[in-house]
Protein backbone atom coordinates (compact mmCIF):
# COMPACT_ATOMS: atom_id res chain seq x y z
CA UNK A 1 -38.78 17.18 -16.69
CA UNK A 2 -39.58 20.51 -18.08
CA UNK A 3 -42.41 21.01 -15.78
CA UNK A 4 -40.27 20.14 -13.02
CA UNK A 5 -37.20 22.34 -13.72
CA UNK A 6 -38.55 24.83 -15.67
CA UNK A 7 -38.41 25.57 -19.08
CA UNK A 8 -35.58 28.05 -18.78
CA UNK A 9 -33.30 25.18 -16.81
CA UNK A 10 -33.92 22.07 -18.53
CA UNK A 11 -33.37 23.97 -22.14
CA UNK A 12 -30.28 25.93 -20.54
CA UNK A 13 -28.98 22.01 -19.84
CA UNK A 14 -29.90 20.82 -23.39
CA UNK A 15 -27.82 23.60 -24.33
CA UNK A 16 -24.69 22.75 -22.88
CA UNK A 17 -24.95 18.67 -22.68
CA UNK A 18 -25.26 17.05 -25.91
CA UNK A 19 -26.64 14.21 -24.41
CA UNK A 20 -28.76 15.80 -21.97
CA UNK A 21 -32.50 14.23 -23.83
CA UNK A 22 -31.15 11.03 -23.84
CA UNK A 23 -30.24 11.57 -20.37
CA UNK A 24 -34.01 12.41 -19.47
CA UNK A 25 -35.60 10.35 -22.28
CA UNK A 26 -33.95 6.73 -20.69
CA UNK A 27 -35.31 7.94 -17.16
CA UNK A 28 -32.11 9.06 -15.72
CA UNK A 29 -33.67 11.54 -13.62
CA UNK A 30 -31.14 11.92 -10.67
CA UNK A 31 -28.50 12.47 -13.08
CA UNK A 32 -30.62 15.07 -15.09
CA UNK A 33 -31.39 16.96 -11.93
CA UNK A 34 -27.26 16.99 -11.60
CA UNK A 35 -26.55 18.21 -14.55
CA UNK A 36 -29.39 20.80 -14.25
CA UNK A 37 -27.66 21.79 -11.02
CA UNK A 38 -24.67 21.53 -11.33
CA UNK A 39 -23.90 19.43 -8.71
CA UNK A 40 -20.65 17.51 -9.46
CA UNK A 41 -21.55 14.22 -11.84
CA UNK A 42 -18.53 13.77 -13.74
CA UNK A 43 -19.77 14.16 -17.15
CA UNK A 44 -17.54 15.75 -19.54
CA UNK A 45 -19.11 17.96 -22.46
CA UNK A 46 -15.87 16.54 -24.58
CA UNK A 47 -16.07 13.03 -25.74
CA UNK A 48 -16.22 10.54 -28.89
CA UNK A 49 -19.54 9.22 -27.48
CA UNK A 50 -22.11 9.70 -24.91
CA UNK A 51 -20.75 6.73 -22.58
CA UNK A 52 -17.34 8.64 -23.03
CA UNK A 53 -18.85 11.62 -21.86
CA UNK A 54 -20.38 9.68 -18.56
CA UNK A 55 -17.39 8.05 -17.98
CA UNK A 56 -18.56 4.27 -17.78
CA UNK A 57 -18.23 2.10 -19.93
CA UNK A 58 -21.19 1.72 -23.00
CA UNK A 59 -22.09 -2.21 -21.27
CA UNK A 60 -23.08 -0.32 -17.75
CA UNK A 61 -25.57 2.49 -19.52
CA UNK A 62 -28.79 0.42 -19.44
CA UNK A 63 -27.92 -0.70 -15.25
CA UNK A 64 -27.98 3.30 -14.95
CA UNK A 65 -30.98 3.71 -16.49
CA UNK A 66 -32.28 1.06 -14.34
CA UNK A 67 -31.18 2.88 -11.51
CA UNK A 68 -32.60 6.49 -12.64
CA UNK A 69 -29.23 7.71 -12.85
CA UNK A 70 -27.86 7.60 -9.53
CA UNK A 71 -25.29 9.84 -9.15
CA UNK A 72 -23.40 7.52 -6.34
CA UNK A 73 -23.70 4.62 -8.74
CA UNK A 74 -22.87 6.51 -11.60
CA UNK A 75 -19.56 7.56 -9.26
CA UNK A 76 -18.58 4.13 -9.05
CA UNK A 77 -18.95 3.03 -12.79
CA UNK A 78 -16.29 5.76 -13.52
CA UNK A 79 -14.05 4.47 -11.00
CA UNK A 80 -14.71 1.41 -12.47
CA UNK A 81 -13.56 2.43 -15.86
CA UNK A 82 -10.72 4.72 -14.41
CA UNK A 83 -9.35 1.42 -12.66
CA UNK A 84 -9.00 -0.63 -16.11
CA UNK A 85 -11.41 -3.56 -14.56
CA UNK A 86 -14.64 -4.92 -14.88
CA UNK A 87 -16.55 -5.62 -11.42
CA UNK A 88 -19.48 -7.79 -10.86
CA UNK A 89 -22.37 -6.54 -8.71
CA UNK A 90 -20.99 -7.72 -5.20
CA UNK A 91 -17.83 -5.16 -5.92
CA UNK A 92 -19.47 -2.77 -7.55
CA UNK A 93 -22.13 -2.42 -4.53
CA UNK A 94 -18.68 -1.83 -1.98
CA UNK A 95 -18.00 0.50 -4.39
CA UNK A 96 -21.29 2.94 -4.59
CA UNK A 97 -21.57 2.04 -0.57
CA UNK A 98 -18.75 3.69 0.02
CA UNK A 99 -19.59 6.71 -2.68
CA UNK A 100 -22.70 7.23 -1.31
CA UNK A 101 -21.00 8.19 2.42
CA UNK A 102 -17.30 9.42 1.33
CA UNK A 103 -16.21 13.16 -0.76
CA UNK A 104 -15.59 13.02 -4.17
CA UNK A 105 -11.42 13.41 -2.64
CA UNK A 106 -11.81 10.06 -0.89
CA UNK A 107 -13.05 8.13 -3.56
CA UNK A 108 -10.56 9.65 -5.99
CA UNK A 109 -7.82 8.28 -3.59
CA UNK A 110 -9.81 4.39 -3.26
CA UNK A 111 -9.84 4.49 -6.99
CA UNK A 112 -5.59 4.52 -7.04
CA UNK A 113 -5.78 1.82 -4.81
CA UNK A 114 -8.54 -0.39 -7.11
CA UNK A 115 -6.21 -0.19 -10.07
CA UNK A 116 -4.07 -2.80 -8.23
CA UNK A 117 -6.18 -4.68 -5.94
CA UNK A 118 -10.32 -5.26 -6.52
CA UNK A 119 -12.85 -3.60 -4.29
CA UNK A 120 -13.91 -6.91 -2.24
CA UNK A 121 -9.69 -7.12 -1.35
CA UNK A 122 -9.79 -3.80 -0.67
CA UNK A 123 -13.20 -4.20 1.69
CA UNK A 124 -11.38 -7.39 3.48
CA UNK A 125 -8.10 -4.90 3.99
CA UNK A 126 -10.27 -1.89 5.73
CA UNK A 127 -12.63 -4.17 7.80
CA UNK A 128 -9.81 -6.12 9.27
CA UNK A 129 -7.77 -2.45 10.23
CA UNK A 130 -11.44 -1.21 11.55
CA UNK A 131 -11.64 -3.98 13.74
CA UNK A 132 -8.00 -4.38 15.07
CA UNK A 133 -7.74 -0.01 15.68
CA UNK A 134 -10.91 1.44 15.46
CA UNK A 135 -13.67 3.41 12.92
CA UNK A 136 -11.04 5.77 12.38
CA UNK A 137 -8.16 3.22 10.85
CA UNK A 138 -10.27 3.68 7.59
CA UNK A 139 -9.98 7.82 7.53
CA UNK A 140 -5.84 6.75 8.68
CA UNK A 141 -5.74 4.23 5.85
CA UNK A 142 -6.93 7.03 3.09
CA UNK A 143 -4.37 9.54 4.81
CA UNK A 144 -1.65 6.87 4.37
CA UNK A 145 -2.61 5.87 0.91
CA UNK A 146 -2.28 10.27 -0.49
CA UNK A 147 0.88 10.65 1.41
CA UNK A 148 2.54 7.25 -0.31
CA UNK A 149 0.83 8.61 -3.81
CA UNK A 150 2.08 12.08 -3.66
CA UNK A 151 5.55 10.52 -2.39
CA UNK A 152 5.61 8.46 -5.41
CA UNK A 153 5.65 5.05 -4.13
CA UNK A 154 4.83 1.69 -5.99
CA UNK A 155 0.79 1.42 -5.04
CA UNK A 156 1.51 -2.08 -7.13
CA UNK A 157 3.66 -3.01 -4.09
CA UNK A 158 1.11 -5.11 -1.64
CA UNK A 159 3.46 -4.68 0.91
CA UNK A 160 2.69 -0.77 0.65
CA UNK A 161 -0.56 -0.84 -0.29
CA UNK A 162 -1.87 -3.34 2.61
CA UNK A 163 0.89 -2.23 5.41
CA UNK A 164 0.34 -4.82 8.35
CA UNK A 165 0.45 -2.73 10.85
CA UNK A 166 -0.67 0.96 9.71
CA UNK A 167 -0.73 3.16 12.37
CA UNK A 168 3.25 2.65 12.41
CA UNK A 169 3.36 3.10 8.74
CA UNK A 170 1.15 6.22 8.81
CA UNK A 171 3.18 7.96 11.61
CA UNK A 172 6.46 6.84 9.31
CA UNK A 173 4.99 8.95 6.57
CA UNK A 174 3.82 12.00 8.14
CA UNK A 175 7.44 12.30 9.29
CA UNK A 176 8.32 11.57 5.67
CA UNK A 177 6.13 13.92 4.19
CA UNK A 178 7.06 17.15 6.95
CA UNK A 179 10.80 16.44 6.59
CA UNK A 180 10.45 16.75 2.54
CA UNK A 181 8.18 19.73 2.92
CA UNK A 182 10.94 21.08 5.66
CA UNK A 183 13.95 20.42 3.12
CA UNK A 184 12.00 22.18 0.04
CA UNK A 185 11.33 25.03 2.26
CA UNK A 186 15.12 25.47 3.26
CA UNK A 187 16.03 25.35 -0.13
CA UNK A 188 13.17 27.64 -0.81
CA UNK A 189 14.25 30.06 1.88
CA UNK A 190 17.98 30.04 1.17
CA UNK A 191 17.47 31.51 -2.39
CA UNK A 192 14.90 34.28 -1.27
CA UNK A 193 16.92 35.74 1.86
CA UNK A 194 20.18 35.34 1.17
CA UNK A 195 21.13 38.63 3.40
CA UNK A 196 20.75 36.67 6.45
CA UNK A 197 24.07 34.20 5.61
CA UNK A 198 25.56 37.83 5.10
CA UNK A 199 24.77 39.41 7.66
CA UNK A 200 25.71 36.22 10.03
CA UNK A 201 29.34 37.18 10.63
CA UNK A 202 29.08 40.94 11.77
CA UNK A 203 25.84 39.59 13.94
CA UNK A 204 28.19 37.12 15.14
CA UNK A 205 30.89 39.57 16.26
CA UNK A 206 27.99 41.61 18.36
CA UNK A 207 25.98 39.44 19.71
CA UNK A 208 27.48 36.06 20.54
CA UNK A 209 27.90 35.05 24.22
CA UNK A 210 28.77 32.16 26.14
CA UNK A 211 27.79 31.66 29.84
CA UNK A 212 26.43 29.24 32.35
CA UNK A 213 26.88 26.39 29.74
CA UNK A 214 24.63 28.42 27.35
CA UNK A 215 25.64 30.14 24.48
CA UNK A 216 23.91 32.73 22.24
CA UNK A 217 24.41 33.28 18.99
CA UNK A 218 22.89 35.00 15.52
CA UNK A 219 21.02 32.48 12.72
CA UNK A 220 23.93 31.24 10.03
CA UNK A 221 21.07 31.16 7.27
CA UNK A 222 17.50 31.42 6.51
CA UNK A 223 16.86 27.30 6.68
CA UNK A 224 18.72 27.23 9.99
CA UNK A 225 15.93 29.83 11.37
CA UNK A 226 12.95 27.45 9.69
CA UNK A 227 14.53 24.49 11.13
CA UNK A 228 15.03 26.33 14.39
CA UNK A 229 11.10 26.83 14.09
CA UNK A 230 10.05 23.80 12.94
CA UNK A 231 12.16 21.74 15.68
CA UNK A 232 10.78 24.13 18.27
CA UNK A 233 7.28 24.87 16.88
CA UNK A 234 6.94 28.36 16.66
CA UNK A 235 6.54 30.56 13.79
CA UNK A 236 10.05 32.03 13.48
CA UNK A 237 10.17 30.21 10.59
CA UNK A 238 7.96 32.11 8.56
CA UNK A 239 7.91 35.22 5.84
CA UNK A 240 7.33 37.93 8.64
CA UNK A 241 10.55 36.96 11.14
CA UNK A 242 13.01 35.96 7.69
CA UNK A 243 12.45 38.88 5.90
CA UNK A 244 12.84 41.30 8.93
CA UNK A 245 16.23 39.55 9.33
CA UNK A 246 17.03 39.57 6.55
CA UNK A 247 16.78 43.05 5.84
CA UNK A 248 18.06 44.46 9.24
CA UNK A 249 14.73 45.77 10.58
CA UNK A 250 14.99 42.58 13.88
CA UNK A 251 17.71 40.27 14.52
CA UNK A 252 16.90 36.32 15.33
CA UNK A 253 19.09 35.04 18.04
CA UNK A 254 19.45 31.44 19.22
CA UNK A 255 19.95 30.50 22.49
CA UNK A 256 21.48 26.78 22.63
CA UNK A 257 23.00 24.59 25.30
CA UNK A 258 26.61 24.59 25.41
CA UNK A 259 27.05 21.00 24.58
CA UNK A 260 24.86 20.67 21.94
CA UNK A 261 25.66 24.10 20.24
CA UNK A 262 23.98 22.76 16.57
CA UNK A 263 20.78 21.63 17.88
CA UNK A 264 17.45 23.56 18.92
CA UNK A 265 17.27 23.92 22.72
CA UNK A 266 14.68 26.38 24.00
């Protein structure tokens, strides 16, 4: 290994891996050139023990020596110990399959869902979705799983974690997840430009007209105007257009049907 690194790299890896000759010595050359790298393996320099600082657990070193320290395999053993399990071969070969073709972000999501269910449940789930709607259920499924872990849902919950029909589900949550973005930003909004509920009744007095069942009239607050934008999808809703309000430099002014005064029209 020093011949094929370099002298200079492999002892600038001994260096900063304490286990980095044992690493080489057992034959684990794909995760040497890794570490040599730097290309994203997972080990941590802080750790009671070397199997601590790969991640995996001590009874799965010698199958990674085996396997010249393949960093896909290697992937899945730390999912493996992340998940609280112990999988025989069949699961832990879905596993590295699908670590050897997904980003380090995808697999990081999978592994929430193996601490509840095991791989080969998980496999069944995805090829059933796959074959009902298409490759790209699978890429829906991992979009569906983040939004329900960031929203702080019950992954334990099989009805949430194996939704029978997902594309519903998945369209459910983005709506979820822009709505609770939309309501932080309000709040967000109302507390940096307050000027713009000040200013609303003067505006009001100027500008305000009703005619031809229109009416026009000024923004009450800053989360009306990001609601306004959000609703209608333009960007009045941003920085630029609030704080130009809200300061006096431009005025926002809604134009609404008569009958439906409160609600976004055009």
């Amino acid at each position: 290994p020093g011949k094929e690194y370099g002298p200079v790299h492999y002892y600038m890896a001994a260096s900063r891996y304490p286990d980095f000759e044992m690493i080489v010595k057992s034959g684990m050359e794909y995760l040497a050139r890794g570490l040599i790298w730097g290309t994203g393996t997972g080990y941590r320099s802080r750790g009671k023990t070397y199997y601590d600082r790969l991640g995996i657990r001590k009874e799965r070193v010698k199958d990674l020596a085996r396997k010249k320290g393949d960093t896909d395999i290697l992937r899945a053993y730390q999912i493996e110990r992340k998940s609280g399990k112990r999988w025989d071969p069949e699961e832990m070969e879905i596993v590295s399959d699908h670590a050897k073709k997904e980003t380090r972000e995808t697999m990081q999501i999978l592994s929430q869902v193996y601490k509840f269910a095991s791989p080969a449940k998980v496999e069944r789930y995805i090829q059933k979705i796959m074959q009902n709607e298409g490759c790209g259920a699978f890429r829906e499924y991992i979009d569906y799983i983040r939004m329900r872990k960031e929203a702080g849902y019950d992954l334990s919950n099989e009805i949430i974690l194996f939704p029978r029909d997902l594309h519903i589900r998945h369209n459910e949550m983005v709506l979820e997840t822009e709505v609770k973005k939309s309501d932080k930003r309000k709040q967000e909004v109302l507390e940096k430009y307050p000027a713009i509920a000040e200013r609303y009744k003067k505006l009001s007095d100027r500008y305000s007209a009703v005619a031809a069942g229109y009416i026009i009239r000024p923004a009450k607050n800053a989360a009306e105007i990001v609601e306004e934008g959000r609703a209608l999808h333009h960007c009045v809703g941003g920085d630029y257009y609030l704080s130009h309000h809200n300061t006096g430099k431009s005025t926002i002014l809604f134009l609404r049907s008569a009958k439906e005064p409160d609600i976004p029209y055009i």
